[in-house]
Protein backbone atom coordinates (compact mmCIF):
# COMPACT_ATOMS: atom_id res chain seq x y z
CA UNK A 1 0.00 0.00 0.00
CA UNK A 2 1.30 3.73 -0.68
CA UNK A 3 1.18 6.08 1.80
CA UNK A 4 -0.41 9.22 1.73
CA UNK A 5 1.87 12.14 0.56
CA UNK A 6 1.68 14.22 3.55
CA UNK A 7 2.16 17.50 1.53
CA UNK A 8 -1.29 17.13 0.10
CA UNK A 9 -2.89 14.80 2.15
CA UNK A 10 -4.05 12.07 -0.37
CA UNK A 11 -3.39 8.81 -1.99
CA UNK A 12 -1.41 8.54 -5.24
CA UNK A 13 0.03 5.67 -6.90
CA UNK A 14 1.93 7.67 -9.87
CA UNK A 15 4.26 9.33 -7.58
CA UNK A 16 7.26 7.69 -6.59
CA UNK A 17 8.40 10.31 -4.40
CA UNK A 18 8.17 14.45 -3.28
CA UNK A 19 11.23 15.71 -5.07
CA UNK A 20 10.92 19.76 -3.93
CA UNK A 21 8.08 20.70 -0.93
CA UNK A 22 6.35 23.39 -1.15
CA UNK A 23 8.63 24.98 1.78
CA UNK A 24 11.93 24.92 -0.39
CA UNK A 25 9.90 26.18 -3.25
CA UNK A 26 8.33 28.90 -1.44
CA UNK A 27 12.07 29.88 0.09
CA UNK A 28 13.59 29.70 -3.45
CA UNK A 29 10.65 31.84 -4.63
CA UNK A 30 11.94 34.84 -2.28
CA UNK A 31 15.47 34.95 -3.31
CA UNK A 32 14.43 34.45 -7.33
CA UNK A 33 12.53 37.34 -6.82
CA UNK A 34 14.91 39.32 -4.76
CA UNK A 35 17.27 39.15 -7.36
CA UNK A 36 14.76 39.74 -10.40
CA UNK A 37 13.80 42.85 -8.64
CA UNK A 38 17.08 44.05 -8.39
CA UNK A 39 17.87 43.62 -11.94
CA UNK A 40 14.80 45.20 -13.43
CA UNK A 41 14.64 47.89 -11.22
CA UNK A 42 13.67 50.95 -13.07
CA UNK A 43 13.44 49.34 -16.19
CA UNK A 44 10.01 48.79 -18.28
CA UNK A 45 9.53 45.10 -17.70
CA UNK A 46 6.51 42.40 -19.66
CA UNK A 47 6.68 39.16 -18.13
CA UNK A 48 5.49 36.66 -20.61
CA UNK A 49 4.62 33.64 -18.94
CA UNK A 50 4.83 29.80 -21.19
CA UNK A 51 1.52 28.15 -20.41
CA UNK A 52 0.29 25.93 -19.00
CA UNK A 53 3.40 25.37 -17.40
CA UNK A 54 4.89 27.94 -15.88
CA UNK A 55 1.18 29.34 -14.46
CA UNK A 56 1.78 28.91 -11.01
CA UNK A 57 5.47 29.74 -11.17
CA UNK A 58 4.73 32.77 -12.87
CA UNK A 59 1.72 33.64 -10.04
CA UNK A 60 3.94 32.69 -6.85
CA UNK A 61 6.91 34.39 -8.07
CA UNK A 62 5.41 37.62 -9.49
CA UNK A 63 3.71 38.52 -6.37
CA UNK A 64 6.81 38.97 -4.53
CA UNK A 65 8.23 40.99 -7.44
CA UNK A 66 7.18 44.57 -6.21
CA UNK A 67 7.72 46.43 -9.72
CA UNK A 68 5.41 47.98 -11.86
CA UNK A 69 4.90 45.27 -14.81
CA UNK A 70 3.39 44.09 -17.89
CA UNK A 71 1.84 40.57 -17.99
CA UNK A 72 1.58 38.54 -20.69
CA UNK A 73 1.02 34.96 -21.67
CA UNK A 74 2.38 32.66 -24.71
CA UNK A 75 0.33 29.26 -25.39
CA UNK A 76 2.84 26.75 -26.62
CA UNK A 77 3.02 22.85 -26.65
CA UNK A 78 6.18 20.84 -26.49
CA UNK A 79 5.77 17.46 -25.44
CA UNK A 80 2.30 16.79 -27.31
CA UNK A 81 1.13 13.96 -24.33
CA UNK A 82 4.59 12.29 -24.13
CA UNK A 83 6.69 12.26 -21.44
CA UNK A 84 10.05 13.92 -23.17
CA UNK A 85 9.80 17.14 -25.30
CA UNK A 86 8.90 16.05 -28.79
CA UNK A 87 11.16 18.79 -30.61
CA UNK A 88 8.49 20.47 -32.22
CA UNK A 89 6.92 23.25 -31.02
CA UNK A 90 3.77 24.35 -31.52
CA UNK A 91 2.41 28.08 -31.05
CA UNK A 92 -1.02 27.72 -29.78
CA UNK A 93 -1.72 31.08 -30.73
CA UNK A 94 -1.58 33.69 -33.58
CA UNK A 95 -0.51 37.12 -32.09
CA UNK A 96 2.53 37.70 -30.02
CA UNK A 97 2.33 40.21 -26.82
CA UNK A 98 3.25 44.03 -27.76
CA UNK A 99 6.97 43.75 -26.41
CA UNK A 100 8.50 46.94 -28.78
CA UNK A 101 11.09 48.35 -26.35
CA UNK A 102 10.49 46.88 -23.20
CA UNK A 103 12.53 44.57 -21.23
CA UNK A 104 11.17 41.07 -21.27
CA UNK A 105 11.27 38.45 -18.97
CA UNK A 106 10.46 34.61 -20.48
CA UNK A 107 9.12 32.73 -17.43
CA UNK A 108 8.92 28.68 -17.87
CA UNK A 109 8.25 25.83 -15.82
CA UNK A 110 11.52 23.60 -16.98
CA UNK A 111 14.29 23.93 -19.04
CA UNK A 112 14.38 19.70 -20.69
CA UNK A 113 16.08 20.18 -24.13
CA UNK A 114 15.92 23.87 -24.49
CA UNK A 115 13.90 23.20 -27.74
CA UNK A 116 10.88 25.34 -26.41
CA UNK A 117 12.55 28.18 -25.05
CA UNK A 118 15.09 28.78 -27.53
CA UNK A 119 12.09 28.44 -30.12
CA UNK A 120 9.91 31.04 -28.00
CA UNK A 121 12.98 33.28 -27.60
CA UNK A 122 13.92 33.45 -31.24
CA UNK A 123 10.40 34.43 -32.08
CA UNK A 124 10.27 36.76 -29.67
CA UNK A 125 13.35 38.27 -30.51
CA UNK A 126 12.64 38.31 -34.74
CA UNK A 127 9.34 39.83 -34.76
CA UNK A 128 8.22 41.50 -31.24
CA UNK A 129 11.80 43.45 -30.98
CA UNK A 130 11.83 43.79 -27.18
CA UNK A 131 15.03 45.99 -25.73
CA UNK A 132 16.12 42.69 -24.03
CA UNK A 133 14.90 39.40 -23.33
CA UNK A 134 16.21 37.27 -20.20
CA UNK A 135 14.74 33.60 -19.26
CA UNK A 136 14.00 32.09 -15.94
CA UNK A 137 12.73 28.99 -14.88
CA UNK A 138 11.50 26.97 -12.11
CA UNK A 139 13.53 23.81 -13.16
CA UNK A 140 16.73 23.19 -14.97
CA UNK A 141 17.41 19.45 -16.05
CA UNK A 142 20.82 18.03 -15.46
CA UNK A 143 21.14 16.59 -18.75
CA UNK A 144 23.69 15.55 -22.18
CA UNK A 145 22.36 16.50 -25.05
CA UNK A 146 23.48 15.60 -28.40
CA UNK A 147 25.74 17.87 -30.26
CA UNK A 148 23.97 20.12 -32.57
CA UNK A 149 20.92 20.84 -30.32
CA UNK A 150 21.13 24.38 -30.00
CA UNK A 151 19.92 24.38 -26.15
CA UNK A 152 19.36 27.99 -24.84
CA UNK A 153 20.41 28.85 -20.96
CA UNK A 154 18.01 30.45 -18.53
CA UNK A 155 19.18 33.78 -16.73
CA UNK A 156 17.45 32.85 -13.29
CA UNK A 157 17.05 29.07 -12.35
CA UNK A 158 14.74 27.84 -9.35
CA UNK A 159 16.48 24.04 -8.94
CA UNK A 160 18.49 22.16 -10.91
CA UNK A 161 17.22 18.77 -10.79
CA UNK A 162 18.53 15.05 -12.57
CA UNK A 163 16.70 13.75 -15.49
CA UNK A 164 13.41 12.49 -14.41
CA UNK A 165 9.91 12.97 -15.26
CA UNK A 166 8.24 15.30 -13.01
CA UNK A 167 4.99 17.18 -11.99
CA UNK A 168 3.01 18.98 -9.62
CA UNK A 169 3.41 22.83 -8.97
CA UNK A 170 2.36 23.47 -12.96
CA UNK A 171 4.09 20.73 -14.56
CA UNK A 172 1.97 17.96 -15.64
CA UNK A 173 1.50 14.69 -17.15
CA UNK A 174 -1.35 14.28 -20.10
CA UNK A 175 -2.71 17.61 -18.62
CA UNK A 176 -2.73 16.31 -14.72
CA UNK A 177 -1.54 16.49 -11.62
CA UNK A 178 -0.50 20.47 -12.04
CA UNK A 179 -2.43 21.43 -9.01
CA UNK A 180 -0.43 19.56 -6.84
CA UNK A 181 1.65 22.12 -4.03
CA UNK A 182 4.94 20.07 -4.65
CA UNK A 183 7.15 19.31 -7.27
CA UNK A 184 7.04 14.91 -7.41
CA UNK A 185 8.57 12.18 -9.60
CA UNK A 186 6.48 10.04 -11.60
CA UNK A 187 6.33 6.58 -11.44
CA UNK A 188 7.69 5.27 -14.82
């Protein structure tokens, strides 16, 4: 029989085991923002959040960011159900965010292959022009890729973490378990 996983007080039988608590996350939270306030200080900043993702990221972080800012969100899909990033990437939407000028921060739940956000940031880049465009992300994967994958590096990282499937706190599997207050590995 599995436990209960006291962070959320319920059965589950797809997770192995409660990789980052919500504590850790919460205390990583401050001192990603601390330092993201810092840098943009004074500057005009859009935050363009990767959904679904990076939703609750972008929400927990942002409200300890005490800056006047733009919000915006980007609708893309990666891993199309599986559970590794397919290498295509689809834009889920047909207009890009007004980013002319402004300093942009790209906000994502994980950083796998880099295929997605080196994707999102070229677009951004080519046809929204913003003064400057920094990454950061909840999750970095420890992980060799092969040579020629262009993999782009994120600014601001929450955890680096070894190559495993995860979810909870955004991420998800086949659109579930993103409500969950932890970060977990699945069960293969």
């Amino acid at each position: 029989m599995i436990a209960p996983i006291p962070e959320f007080g319920f059965k589950n039988r797809v997770i192995s085991r409660v990789l980052i608590d919500e504590k850790t996350i919460a205390a990583r939270l401050e001192i990603l923002a601390g330092q993201i306030t810092a840098f943009y200080e004074g500057k005009p900043l859009t935050v363009v959040a990767v959904l679904n993702g990076s939703l609750l990221f972008a929400a927990d972080l942002l409200r300890r960011v005490p800056l006047p800012l733009r919000l915006d969100c980007l609708s893309v899909a990666s891993y199309h159900g599986g559970m590794q990033s397919s290498g295509v990437v689809t834009f889920l939407q047909n207009h890009l965010p007004e980013l002319r000028g402004r300093h942009v921060l790209l906000l994502d739940d994980i950083l796998d292959t880099g295929q997605t956000l080196h994707t999102v940031r070229e677009r951004l880049l080519a046809e929204a022009h913003p003064a400057s465009l920094r990454i950061a992300v909840l999750l970095r994967k420890r992980k060799v890729l092969p040579p020629g994958l262009g993999r782009v590096e994120a600014d601001w990282v929450g955890f680096e973490i070894e190559d495993e499937f995860v979810v909870g706190y955004g991420l998800d599997y086949e659109g579930e378990y993103r409500n969950y207050p932890f970060i977990g590995v699945l069960e293969k």
